[in-house]
Each structure stands twice: as structure tokens, then as C-alpha cells.
PDB file of N, CA and C in Angstrom:
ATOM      1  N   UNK A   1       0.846  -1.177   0.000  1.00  0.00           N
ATOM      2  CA  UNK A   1       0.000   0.000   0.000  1.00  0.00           C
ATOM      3  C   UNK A   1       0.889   1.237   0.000  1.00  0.00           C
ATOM      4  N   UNK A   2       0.790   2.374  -1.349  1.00  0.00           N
ATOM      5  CA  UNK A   2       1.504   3.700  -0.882  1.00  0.00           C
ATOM      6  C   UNK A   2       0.986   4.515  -0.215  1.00  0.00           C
ATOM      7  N   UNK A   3       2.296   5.516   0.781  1.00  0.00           N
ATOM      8  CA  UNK A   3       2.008   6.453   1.479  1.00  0.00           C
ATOM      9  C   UNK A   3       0.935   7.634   0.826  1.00  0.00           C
ATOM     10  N   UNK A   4      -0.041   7.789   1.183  1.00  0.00           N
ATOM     11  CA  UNK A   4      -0.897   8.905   0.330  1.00  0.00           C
ATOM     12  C   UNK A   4      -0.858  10.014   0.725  1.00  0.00           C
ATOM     13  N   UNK A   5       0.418  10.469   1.718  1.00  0.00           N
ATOM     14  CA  UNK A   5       0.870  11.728   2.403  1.00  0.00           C
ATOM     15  C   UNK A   5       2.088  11.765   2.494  1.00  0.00           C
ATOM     16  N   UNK A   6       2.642  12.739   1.689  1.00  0.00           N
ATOM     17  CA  UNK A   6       3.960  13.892   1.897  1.00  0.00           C
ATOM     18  C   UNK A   6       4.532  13.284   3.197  1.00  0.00           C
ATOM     19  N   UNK A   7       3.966  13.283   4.348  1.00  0.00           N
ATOM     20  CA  UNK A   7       4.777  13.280   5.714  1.00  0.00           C
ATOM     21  C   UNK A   7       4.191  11.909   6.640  1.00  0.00           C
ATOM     22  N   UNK A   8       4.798  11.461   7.125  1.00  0.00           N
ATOM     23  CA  UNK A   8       4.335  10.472   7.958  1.00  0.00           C
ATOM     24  C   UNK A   8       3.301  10.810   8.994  1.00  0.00           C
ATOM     25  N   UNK A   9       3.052   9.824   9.718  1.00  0.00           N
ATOM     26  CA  UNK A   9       1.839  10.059  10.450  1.00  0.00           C
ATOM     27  C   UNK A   9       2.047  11.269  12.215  1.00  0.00           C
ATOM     28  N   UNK A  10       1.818  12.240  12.420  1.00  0.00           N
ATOM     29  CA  UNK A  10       2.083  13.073  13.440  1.00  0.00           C
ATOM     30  C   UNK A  10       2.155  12.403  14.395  1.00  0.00           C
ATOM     31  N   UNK A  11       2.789  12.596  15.357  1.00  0.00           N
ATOM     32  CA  UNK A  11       2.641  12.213  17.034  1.00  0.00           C
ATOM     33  C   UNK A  11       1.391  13.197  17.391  1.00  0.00           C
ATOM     34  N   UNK A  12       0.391  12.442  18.732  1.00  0.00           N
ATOM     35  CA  UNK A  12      -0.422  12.936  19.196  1.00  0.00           C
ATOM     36  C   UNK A  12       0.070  14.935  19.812  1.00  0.00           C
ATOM     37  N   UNK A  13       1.297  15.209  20.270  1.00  0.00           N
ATOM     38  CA  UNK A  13       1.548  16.732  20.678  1.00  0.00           C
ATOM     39  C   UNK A  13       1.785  17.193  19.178  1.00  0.00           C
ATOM     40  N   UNK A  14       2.644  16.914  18.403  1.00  0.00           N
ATOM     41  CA  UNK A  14       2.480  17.885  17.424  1.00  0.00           C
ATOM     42  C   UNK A  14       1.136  17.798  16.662  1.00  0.00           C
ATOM     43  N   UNK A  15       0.288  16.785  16.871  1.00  0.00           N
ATOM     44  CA  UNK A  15      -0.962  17.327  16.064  1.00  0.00           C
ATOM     45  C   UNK A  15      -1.573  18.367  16.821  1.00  0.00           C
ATOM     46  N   UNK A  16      -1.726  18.095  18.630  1.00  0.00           N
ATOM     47  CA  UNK A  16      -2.557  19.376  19.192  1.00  0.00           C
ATOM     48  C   UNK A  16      -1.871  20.540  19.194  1.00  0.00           C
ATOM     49  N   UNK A  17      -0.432  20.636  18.731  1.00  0.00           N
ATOM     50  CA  UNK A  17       0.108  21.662  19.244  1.00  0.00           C
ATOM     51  C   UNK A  17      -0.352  22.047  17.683  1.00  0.00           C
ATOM     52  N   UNK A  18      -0.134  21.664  16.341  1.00  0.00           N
ATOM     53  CA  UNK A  18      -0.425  22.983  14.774  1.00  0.00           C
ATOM     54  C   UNK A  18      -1.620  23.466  15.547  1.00  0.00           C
ATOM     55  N   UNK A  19      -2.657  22.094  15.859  1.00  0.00           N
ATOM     56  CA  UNK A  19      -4.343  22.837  15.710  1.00  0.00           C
ATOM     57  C   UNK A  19      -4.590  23.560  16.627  1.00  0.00           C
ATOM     58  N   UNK A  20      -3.432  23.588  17.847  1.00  0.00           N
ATOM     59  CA  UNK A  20      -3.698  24.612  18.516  1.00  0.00           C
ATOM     60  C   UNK A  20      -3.011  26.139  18.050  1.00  0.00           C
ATOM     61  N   UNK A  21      -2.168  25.795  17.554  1.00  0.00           N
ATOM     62  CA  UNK A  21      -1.904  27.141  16.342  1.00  0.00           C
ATOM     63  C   UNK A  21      -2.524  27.610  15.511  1.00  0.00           C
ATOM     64  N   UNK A  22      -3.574  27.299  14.975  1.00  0.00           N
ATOM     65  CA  UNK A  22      -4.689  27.707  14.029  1.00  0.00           C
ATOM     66  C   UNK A  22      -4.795  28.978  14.375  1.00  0.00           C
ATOM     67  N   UNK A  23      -5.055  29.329  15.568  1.00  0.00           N
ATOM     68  CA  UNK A  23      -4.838  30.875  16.280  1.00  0.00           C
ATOM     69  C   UNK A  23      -3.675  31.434  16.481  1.00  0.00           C
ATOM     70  N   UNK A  24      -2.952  32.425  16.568  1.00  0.00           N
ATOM     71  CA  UNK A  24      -1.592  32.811  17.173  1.00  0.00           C
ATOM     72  C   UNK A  24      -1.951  32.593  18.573  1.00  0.00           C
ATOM     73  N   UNK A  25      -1.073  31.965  19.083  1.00  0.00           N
ATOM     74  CA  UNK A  25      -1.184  31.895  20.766  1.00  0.00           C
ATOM     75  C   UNK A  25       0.606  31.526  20.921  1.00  0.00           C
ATOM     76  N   UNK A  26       1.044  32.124  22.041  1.00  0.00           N
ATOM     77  CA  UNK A  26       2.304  31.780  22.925  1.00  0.00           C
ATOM     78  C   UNK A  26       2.575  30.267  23.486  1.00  0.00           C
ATOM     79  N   UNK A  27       3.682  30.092  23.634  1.00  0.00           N
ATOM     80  CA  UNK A  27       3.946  28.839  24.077  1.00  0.00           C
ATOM     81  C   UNK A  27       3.183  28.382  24.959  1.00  0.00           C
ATOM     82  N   UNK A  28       3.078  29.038  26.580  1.00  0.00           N
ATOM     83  CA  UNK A  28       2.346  28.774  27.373  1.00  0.00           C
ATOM     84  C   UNK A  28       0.345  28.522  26.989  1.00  0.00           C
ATOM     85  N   UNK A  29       0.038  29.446  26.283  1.00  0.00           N
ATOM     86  CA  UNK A  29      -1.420  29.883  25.819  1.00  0.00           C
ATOM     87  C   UNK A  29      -1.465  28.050  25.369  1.00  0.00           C
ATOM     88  N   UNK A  30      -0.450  27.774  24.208  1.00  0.00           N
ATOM     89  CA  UNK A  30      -0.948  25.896  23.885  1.00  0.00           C
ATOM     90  C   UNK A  30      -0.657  25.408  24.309  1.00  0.00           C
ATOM     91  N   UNK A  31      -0.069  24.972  25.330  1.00  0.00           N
ATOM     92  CA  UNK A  31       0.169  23.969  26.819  1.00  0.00           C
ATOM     93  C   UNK A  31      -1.415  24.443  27.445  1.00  0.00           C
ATOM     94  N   UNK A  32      -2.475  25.472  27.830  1.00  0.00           N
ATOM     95  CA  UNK A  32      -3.274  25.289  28.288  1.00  0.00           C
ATOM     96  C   UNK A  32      -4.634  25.130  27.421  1.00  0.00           C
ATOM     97  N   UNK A  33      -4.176  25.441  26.337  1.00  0.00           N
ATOM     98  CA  UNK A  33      -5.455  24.859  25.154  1.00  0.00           C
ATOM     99  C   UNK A  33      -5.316  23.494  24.596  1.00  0.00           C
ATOM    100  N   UNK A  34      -3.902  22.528  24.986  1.00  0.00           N
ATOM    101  CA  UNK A  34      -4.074  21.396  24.636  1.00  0.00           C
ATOM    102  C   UNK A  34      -4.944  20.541  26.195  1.00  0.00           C
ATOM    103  N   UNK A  35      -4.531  20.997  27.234  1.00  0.00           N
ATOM    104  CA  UNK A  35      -4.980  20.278  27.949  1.00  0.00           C
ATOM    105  C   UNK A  35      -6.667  20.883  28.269  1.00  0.00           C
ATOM    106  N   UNK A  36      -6.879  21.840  27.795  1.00  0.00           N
ATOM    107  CA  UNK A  36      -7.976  22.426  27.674  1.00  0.00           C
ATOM    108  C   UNK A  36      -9.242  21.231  26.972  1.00  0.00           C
ATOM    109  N   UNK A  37      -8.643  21.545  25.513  1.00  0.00           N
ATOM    110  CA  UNK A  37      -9.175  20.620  24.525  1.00  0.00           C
ATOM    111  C   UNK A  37      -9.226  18.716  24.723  1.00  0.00           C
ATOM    112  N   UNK A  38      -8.528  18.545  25.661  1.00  0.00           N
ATOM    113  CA  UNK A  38      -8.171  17.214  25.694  1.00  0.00           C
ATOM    114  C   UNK A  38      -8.699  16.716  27.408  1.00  0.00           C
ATOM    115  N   UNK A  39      -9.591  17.146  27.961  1.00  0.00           N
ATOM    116  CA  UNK A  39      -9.727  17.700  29.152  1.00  0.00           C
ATOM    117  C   UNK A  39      -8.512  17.541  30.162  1.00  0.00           C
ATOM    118  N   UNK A  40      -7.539  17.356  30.139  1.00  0.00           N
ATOM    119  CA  UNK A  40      -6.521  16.999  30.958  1.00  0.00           C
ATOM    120  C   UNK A  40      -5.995  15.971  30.530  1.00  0.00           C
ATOM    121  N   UNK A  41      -5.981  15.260  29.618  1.00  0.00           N
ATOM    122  CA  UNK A  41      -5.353  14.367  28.956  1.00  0.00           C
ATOM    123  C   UNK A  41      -4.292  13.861  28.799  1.00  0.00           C
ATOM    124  N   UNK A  42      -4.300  14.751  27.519  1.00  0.00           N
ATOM    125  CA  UNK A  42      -2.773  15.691  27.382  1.00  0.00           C
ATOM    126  C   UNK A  42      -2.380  16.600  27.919  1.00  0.00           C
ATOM    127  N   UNK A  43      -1.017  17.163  29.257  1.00  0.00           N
ATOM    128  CA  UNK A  43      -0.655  18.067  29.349  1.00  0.00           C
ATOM    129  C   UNK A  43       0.965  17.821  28.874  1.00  0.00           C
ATOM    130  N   UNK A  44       1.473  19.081  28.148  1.00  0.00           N
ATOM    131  CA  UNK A  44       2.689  19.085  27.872  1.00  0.00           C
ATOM    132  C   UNK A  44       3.683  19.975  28.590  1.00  0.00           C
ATOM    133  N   UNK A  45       4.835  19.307  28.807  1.00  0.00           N
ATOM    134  CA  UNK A  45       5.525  19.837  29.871  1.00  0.00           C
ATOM    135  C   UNK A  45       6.409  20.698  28.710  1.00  0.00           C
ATOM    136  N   UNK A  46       6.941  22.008  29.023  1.00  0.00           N
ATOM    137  CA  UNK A  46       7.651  23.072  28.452  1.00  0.00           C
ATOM    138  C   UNK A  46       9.135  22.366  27.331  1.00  0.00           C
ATOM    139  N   UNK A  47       9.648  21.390  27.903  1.00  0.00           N
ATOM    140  CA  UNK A  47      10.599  20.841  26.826  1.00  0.00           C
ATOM    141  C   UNK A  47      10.110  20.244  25.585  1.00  0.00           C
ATOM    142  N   UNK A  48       8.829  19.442  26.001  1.00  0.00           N
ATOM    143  CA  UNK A  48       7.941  18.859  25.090  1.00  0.00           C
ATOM    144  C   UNK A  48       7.923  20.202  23.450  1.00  0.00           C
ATOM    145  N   UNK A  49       6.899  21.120  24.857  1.00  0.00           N
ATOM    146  CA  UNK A  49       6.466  21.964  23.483  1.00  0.00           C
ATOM    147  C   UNK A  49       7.551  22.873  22.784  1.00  0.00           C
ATOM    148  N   UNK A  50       8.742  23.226  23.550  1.00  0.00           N
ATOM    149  CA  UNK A  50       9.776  24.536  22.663  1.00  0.00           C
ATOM    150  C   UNK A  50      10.766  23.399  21.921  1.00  0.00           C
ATOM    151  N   UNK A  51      11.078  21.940  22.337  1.00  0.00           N
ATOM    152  CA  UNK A  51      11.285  21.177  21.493  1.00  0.00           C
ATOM    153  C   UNK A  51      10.568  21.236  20.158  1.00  0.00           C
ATOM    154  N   UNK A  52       9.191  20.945  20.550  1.00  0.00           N
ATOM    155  CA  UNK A  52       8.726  20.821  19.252  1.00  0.00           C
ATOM    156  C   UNK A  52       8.567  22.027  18.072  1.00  0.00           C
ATOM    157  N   UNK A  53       8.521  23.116  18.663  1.00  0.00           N
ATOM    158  CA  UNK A  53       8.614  24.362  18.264  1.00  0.00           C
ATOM    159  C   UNK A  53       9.401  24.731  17.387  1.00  0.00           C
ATOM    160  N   UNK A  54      10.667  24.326  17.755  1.00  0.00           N
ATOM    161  CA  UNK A  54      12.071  24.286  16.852  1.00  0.00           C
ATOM    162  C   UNK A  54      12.186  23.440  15.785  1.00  0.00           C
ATOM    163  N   UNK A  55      11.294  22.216  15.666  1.00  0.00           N
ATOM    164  CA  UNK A  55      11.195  21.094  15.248  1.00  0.00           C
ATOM    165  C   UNK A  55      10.195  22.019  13.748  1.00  0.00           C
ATOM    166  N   UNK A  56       9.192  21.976  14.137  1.00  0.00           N
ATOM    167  CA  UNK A  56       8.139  22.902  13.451  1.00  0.00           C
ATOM    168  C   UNK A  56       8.518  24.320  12.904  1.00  0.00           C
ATOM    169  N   UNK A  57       9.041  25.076  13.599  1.00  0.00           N
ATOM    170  CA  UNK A  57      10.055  26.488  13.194  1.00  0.00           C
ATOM    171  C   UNK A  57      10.857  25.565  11.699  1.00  0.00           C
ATOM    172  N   UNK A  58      11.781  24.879  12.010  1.00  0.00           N
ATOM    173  CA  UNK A  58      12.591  24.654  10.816  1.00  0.00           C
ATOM    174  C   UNK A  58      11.905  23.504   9.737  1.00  0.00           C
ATOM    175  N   UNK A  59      10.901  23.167   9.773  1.00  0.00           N
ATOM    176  CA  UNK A  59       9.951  22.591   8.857  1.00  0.00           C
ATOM    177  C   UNK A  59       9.076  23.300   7.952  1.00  0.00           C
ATOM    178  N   UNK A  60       9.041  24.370   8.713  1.00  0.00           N
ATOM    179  CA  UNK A  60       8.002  25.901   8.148  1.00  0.00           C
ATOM    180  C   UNK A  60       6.400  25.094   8.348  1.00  0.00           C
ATOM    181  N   UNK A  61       6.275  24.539   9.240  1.00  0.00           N
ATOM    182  CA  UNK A  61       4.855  23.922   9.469  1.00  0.00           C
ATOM    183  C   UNK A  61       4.160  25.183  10.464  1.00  0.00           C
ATOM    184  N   UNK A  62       5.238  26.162  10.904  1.00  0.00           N
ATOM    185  CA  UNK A  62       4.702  27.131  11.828  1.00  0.00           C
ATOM    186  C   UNK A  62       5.926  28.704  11.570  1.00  0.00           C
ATOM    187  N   UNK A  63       5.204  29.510  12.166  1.00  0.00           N
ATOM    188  CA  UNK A  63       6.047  30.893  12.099  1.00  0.00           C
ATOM    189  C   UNK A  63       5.719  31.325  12.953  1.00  0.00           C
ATOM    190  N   UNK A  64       6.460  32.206  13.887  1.00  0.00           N
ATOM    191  CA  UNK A  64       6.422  33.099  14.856  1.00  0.00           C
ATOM    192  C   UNK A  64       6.021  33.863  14.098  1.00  0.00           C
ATOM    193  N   UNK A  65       4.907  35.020  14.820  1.00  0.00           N
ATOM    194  CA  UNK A  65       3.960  36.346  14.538  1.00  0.00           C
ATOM    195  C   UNK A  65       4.301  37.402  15.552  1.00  0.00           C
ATOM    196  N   UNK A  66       3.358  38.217  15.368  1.00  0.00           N
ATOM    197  CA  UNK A  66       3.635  39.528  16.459  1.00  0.00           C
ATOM    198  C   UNK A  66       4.128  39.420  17.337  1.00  0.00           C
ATOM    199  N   UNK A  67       5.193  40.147  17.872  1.00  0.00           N
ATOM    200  CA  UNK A  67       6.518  39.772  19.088  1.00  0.00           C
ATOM    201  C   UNK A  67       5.908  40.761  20.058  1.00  0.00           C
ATOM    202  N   UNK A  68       5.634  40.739  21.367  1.00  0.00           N
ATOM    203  CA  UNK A  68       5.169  41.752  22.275  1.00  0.00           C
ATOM    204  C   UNK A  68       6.230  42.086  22.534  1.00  0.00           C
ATOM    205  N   UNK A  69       6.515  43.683  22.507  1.00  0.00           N
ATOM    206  CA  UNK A  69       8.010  44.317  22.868  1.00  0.00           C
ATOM    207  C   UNK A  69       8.075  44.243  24.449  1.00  0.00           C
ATOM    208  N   UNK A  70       7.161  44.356  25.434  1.00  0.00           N
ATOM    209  CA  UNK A  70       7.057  44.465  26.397  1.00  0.00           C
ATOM    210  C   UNK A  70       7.210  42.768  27.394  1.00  0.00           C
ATOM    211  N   UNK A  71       6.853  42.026  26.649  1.00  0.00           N
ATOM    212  CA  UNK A  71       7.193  40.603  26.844  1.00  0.00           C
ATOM    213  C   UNK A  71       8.071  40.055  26.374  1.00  0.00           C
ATOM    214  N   UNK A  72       8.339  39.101  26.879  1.00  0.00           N
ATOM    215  CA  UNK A  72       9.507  37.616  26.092  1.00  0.00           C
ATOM    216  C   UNK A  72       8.459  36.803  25.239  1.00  0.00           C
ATOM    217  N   UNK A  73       7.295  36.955  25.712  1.00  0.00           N
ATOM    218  CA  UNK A  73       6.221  35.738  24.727  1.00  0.00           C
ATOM    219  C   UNK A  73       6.452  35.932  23.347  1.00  0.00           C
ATOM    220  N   UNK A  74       6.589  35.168  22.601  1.00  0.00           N
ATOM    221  CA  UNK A  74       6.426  34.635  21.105  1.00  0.00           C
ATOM    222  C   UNK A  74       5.076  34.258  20.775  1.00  0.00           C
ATOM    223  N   UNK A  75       4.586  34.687  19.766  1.00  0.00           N
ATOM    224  CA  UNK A  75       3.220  33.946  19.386  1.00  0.00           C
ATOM    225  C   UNK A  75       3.762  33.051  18.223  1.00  0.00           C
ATOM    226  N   UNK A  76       2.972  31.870  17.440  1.00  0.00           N
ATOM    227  CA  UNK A  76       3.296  31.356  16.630  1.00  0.00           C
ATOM    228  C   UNK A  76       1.983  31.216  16.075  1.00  0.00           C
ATOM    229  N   UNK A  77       1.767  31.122  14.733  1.00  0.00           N
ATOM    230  CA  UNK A  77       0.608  30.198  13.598  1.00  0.00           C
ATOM    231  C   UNK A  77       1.592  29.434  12.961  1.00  0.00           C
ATOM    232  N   UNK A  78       0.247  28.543  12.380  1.00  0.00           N
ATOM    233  CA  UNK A  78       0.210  27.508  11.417  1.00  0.00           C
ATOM    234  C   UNK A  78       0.443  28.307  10.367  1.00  0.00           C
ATOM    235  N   UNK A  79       1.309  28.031   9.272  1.00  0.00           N
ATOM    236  CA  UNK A  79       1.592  28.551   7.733  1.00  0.00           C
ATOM    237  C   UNK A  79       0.885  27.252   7.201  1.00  0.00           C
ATOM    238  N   UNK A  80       0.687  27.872   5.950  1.00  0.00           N
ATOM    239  CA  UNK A  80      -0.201  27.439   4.795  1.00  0.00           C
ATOM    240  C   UNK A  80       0.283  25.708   5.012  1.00  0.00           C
ATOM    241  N   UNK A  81       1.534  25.872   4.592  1.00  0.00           N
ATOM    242  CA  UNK A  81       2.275  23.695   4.483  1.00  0.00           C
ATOM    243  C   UNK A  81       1.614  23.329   5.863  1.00  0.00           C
ATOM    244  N   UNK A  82       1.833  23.901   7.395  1.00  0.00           N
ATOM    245  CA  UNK A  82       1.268  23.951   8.656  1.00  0.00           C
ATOM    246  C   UNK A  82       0.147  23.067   8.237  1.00  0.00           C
ATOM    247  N   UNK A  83      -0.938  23.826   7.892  1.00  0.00           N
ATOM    248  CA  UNK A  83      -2.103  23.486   7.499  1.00  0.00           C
ATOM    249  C   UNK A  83      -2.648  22.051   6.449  1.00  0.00           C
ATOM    250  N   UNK A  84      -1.744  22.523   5.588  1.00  0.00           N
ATOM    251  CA  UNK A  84      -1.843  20.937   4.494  1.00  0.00           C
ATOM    252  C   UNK A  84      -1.410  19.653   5.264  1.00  0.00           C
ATOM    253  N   UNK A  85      -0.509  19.842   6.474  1.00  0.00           N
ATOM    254  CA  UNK A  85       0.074  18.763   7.121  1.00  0.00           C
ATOM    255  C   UNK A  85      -1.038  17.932   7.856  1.00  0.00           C
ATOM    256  N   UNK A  86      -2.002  19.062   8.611  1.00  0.00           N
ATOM    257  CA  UNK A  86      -2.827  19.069   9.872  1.00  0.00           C
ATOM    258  C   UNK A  86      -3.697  18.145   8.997  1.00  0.00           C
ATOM    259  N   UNK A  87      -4.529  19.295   7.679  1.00  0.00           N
ATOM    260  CA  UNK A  87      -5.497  18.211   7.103  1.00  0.00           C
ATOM    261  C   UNK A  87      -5.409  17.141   6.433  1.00  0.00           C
ATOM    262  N   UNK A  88      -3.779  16.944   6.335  1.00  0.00           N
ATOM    263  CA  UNK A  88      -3.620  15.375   5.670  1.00  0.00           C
ATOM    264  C   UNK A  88      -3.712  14.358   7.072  1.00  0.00           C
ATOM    265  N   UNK A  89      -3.510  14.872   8.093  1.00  0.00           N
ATOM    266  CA  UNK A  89      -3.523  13.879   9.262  1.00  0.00           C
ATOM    267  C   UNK A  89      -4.893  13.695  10.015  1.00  0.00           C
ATOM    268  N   UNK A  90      -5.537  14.878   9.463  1.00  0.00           N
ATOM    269  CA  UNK A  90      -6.839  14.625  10.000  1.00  0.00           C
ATOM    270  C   UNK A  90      -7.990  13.747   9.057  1.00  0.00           C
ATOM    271  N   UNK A  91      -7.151  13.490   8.151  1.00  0.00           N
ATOM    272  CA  UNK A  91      -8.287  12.789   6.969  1.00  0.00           C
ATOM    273  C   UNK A  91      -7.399  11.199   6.880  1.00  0.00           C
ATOM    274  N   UNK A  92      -5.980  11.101   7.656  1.00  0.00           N
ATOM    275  CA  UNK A  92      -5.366   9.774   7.663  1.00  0.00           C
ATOM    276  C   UNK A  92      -6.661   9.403   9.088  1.00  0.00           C
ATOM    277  N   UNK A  93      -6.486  10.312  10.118  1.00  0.00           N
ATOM    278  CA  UNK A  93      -7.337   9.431  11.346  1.00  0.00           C
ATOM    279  C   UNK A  93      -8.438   9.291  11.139  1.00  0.00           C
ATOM    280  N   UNK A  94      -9.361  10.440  10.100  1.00  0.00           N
ATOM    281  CA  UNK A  94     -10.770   9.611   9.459  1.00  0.00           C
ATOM    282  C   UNK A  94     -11.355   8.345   8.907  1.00  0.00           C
ATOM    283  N   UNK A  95     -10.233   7.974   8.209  1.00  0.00           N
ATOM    284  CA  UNK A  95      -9.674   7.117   7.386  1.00  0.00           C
ATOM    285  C   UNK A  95      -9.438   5.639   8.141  1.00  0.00           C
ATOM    286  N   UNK A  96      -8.794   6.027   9.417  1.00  0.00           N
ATOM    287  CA  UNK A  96      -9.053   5.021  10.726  1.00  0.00           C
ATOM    288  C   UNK A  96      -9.807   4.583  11.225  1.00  0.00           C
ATOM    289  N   UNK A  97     -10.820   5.649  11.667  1.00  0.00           N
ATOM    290  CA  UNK A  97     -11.595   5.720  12.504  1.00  0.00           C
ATOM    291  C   UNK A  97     -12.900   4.723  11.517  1.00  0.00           C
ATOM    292  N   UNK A  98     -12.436   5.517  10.476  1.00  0.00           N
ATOM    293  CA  UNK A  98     -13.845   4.213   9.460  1.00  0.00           C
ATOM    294  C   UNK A  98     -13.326   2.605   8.853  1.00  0.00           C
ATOM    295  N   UNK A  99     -12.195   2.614   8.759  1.00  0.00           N
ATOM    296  CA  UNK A  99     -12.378   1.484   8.664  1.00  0.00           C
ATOM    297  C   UNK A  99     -12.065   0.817   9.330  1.00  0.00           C
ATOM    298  N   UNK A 100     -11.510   1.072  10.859  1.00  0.00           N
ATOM    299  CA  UNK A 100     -11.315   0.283  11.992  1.00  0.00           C
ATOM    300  C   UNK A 100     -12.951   0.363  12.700  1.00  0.00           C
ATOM    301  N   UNK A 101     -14.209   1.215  12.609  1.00  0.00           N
ATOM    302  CA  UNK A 101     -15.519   0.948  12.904  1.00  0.00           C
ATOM    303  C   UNK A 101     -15.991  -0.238  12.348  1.00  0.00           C
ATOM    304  N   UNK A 102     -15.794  -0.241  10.713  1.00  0.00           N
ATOM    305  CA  UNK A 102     -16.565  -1.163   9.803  1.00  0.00           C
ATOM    306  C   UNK A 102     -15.853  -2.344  10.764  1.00  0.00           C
ATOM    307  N   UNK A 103     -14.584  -2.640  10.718  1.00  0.00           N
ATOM    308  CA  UNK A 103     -14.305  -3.790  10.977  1.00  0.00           C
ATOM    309  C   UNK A 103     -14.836  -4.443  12.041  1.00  0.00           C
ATOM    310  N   UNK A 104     -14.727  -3.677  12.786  1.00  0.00           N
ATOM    311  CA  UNK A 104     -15.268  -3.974  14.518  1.00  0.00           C
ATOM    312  C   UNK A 104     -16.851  -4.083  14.221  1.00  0.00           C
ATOM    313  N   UNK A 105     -17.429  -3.362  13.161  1.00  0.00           N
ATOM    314  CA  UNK A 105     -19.155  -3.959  12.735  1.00  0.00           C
ATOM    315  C   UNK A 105     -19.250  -5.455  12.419  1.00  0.00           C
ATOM    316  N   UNK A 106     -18.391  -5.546  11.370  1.00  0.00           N
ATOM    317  CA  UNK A 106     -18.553  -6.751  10.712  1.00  0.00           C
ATOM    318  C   UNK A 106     -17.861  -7.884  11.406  1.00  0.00           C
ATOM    319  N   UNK A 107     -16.445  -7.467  12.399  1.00  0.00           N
ATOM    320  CA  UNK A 107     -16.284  -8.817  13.641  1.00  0.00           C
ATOM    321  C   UNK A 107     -17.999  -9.062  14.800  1.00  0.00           C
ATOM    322  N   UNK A 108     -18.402  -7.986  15.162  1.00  0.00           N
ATOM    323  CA  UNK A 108     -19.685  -8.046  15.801  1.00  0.00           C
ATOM    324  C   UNK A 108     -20.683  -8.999  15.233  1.00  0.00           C
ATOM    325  N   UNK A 109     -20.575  -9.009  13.502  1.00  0.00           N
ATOM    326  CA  UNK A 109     -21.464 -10.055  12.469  1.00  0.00           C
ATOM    327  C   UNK A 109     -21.385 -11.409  13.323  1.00  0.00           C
ATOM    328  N   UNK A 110     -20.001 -11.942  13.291  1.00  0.00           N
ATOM    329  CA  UNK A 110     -19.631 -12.903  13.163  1.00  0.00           C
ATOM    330  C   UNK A 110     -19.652 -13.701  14.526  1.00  0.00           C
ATOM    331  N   UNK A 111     -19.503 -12.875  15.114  1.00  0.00           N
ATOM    332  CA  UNK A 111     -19.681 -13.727  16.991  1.00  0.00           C
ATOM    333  C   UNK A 111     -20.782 -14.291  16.897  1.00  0.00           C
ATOM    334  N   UNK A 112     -20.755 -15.508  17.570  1.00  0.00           N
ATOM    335  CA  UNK A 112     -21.865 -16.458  18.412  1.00  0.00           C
ATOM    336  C   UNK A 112     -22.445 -16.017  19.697  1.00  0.00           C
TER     337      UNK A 112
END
């Protein structure tokens, strides 16, 4: 079977961390919108996310935005590739999610 995506499949933090970039928000701001979104799930500890940051910075999957002169905070978005990445991974776990359902329908067929 070929890969039908540019990039392999995301780890669970860098997927919440682009979609939590969809917005400009600061490092800290997506450490509390992933665990936000995930009700406590996921929380990421600060190496996690400026690791990944750098990771994403030199991929161009993200860009730092408006710099507060008065702060150290960085904001970051998703750039356009950002985006093509997110929705190729969100249509690989669709893609899961249905045909790992069907299957689990049609093992349900078959039990006694």
C-alpha cells in the first residue's frame, strides 16, 4: 500500500500543538489549550512543546507572529504547508476511525 501523504503520520503533541496554532497563541497559551481541549489528557511539559517548536520552526509547518516588545512571549501560527500537514492527518485518522468501525461492525457479524 503507498504512502498517500507527503509526511508520515504526526505524534499525538504535534498534532494538538499545529491545531492549537490555528490561532496565534504563545507557548504557554498551547500547553493550556491542549490540555484544555483534551480535558486533561494531554498536558505538555515546556521541553515537550519549545522542542517541538524548533522542530516545526525549521519545517516551516509554523512561524512566529507579532513579538510583544514588552514581553519575552512569542506567538506562533500555522503557515499554509502547517495546514496541508494538519489536514492530511486529520483525513489519515478519518480514514481510521472508518475502517477500523466497519471492521469492529462486521467482527460483531460474526460472533456467536
Amino acid at each position: 500500500m503507498g504512502e498517500r501523504t507527503e509526511h508520515g503520520a504526526l505524534t499525538e503533541a504535534v498534532f494538538f500543538i499545529l491545531l492549537s496554532m490555528i490561532r496565534p497563541r504563545h507557548g504557554y497559551a498551547v500547553m493550556q489549550h491542549i490540555e484544555q481541549l483534551t480535558d486533561g489528557r494531554v498536558i505538555l511539559g515546556a521541553g515537550t512543546l519549545y522542542g517541538a517548536i524548533t522542530t516545526l520552526l525549521e519545517k516551516q509547518w509554523i512561524c512566529a507572529v507579532g513579538h510583544d516588545k514588552d514581553s519575552r512571549k512569542k506567538e506562533y501560527t500555522v503557515t499554509a504547508s502547517g495546514k496541508r500537514v494538519l489536514q492530511n492527518e486529520i483525513t489519515r485518522l478519518q480514514e481510521l476511525l472508518t475502517i477500523g468501525a466497519s471492521e469492529m461492525e462486521q467482527g460483531d457479524l460474526h460472533e456467536n
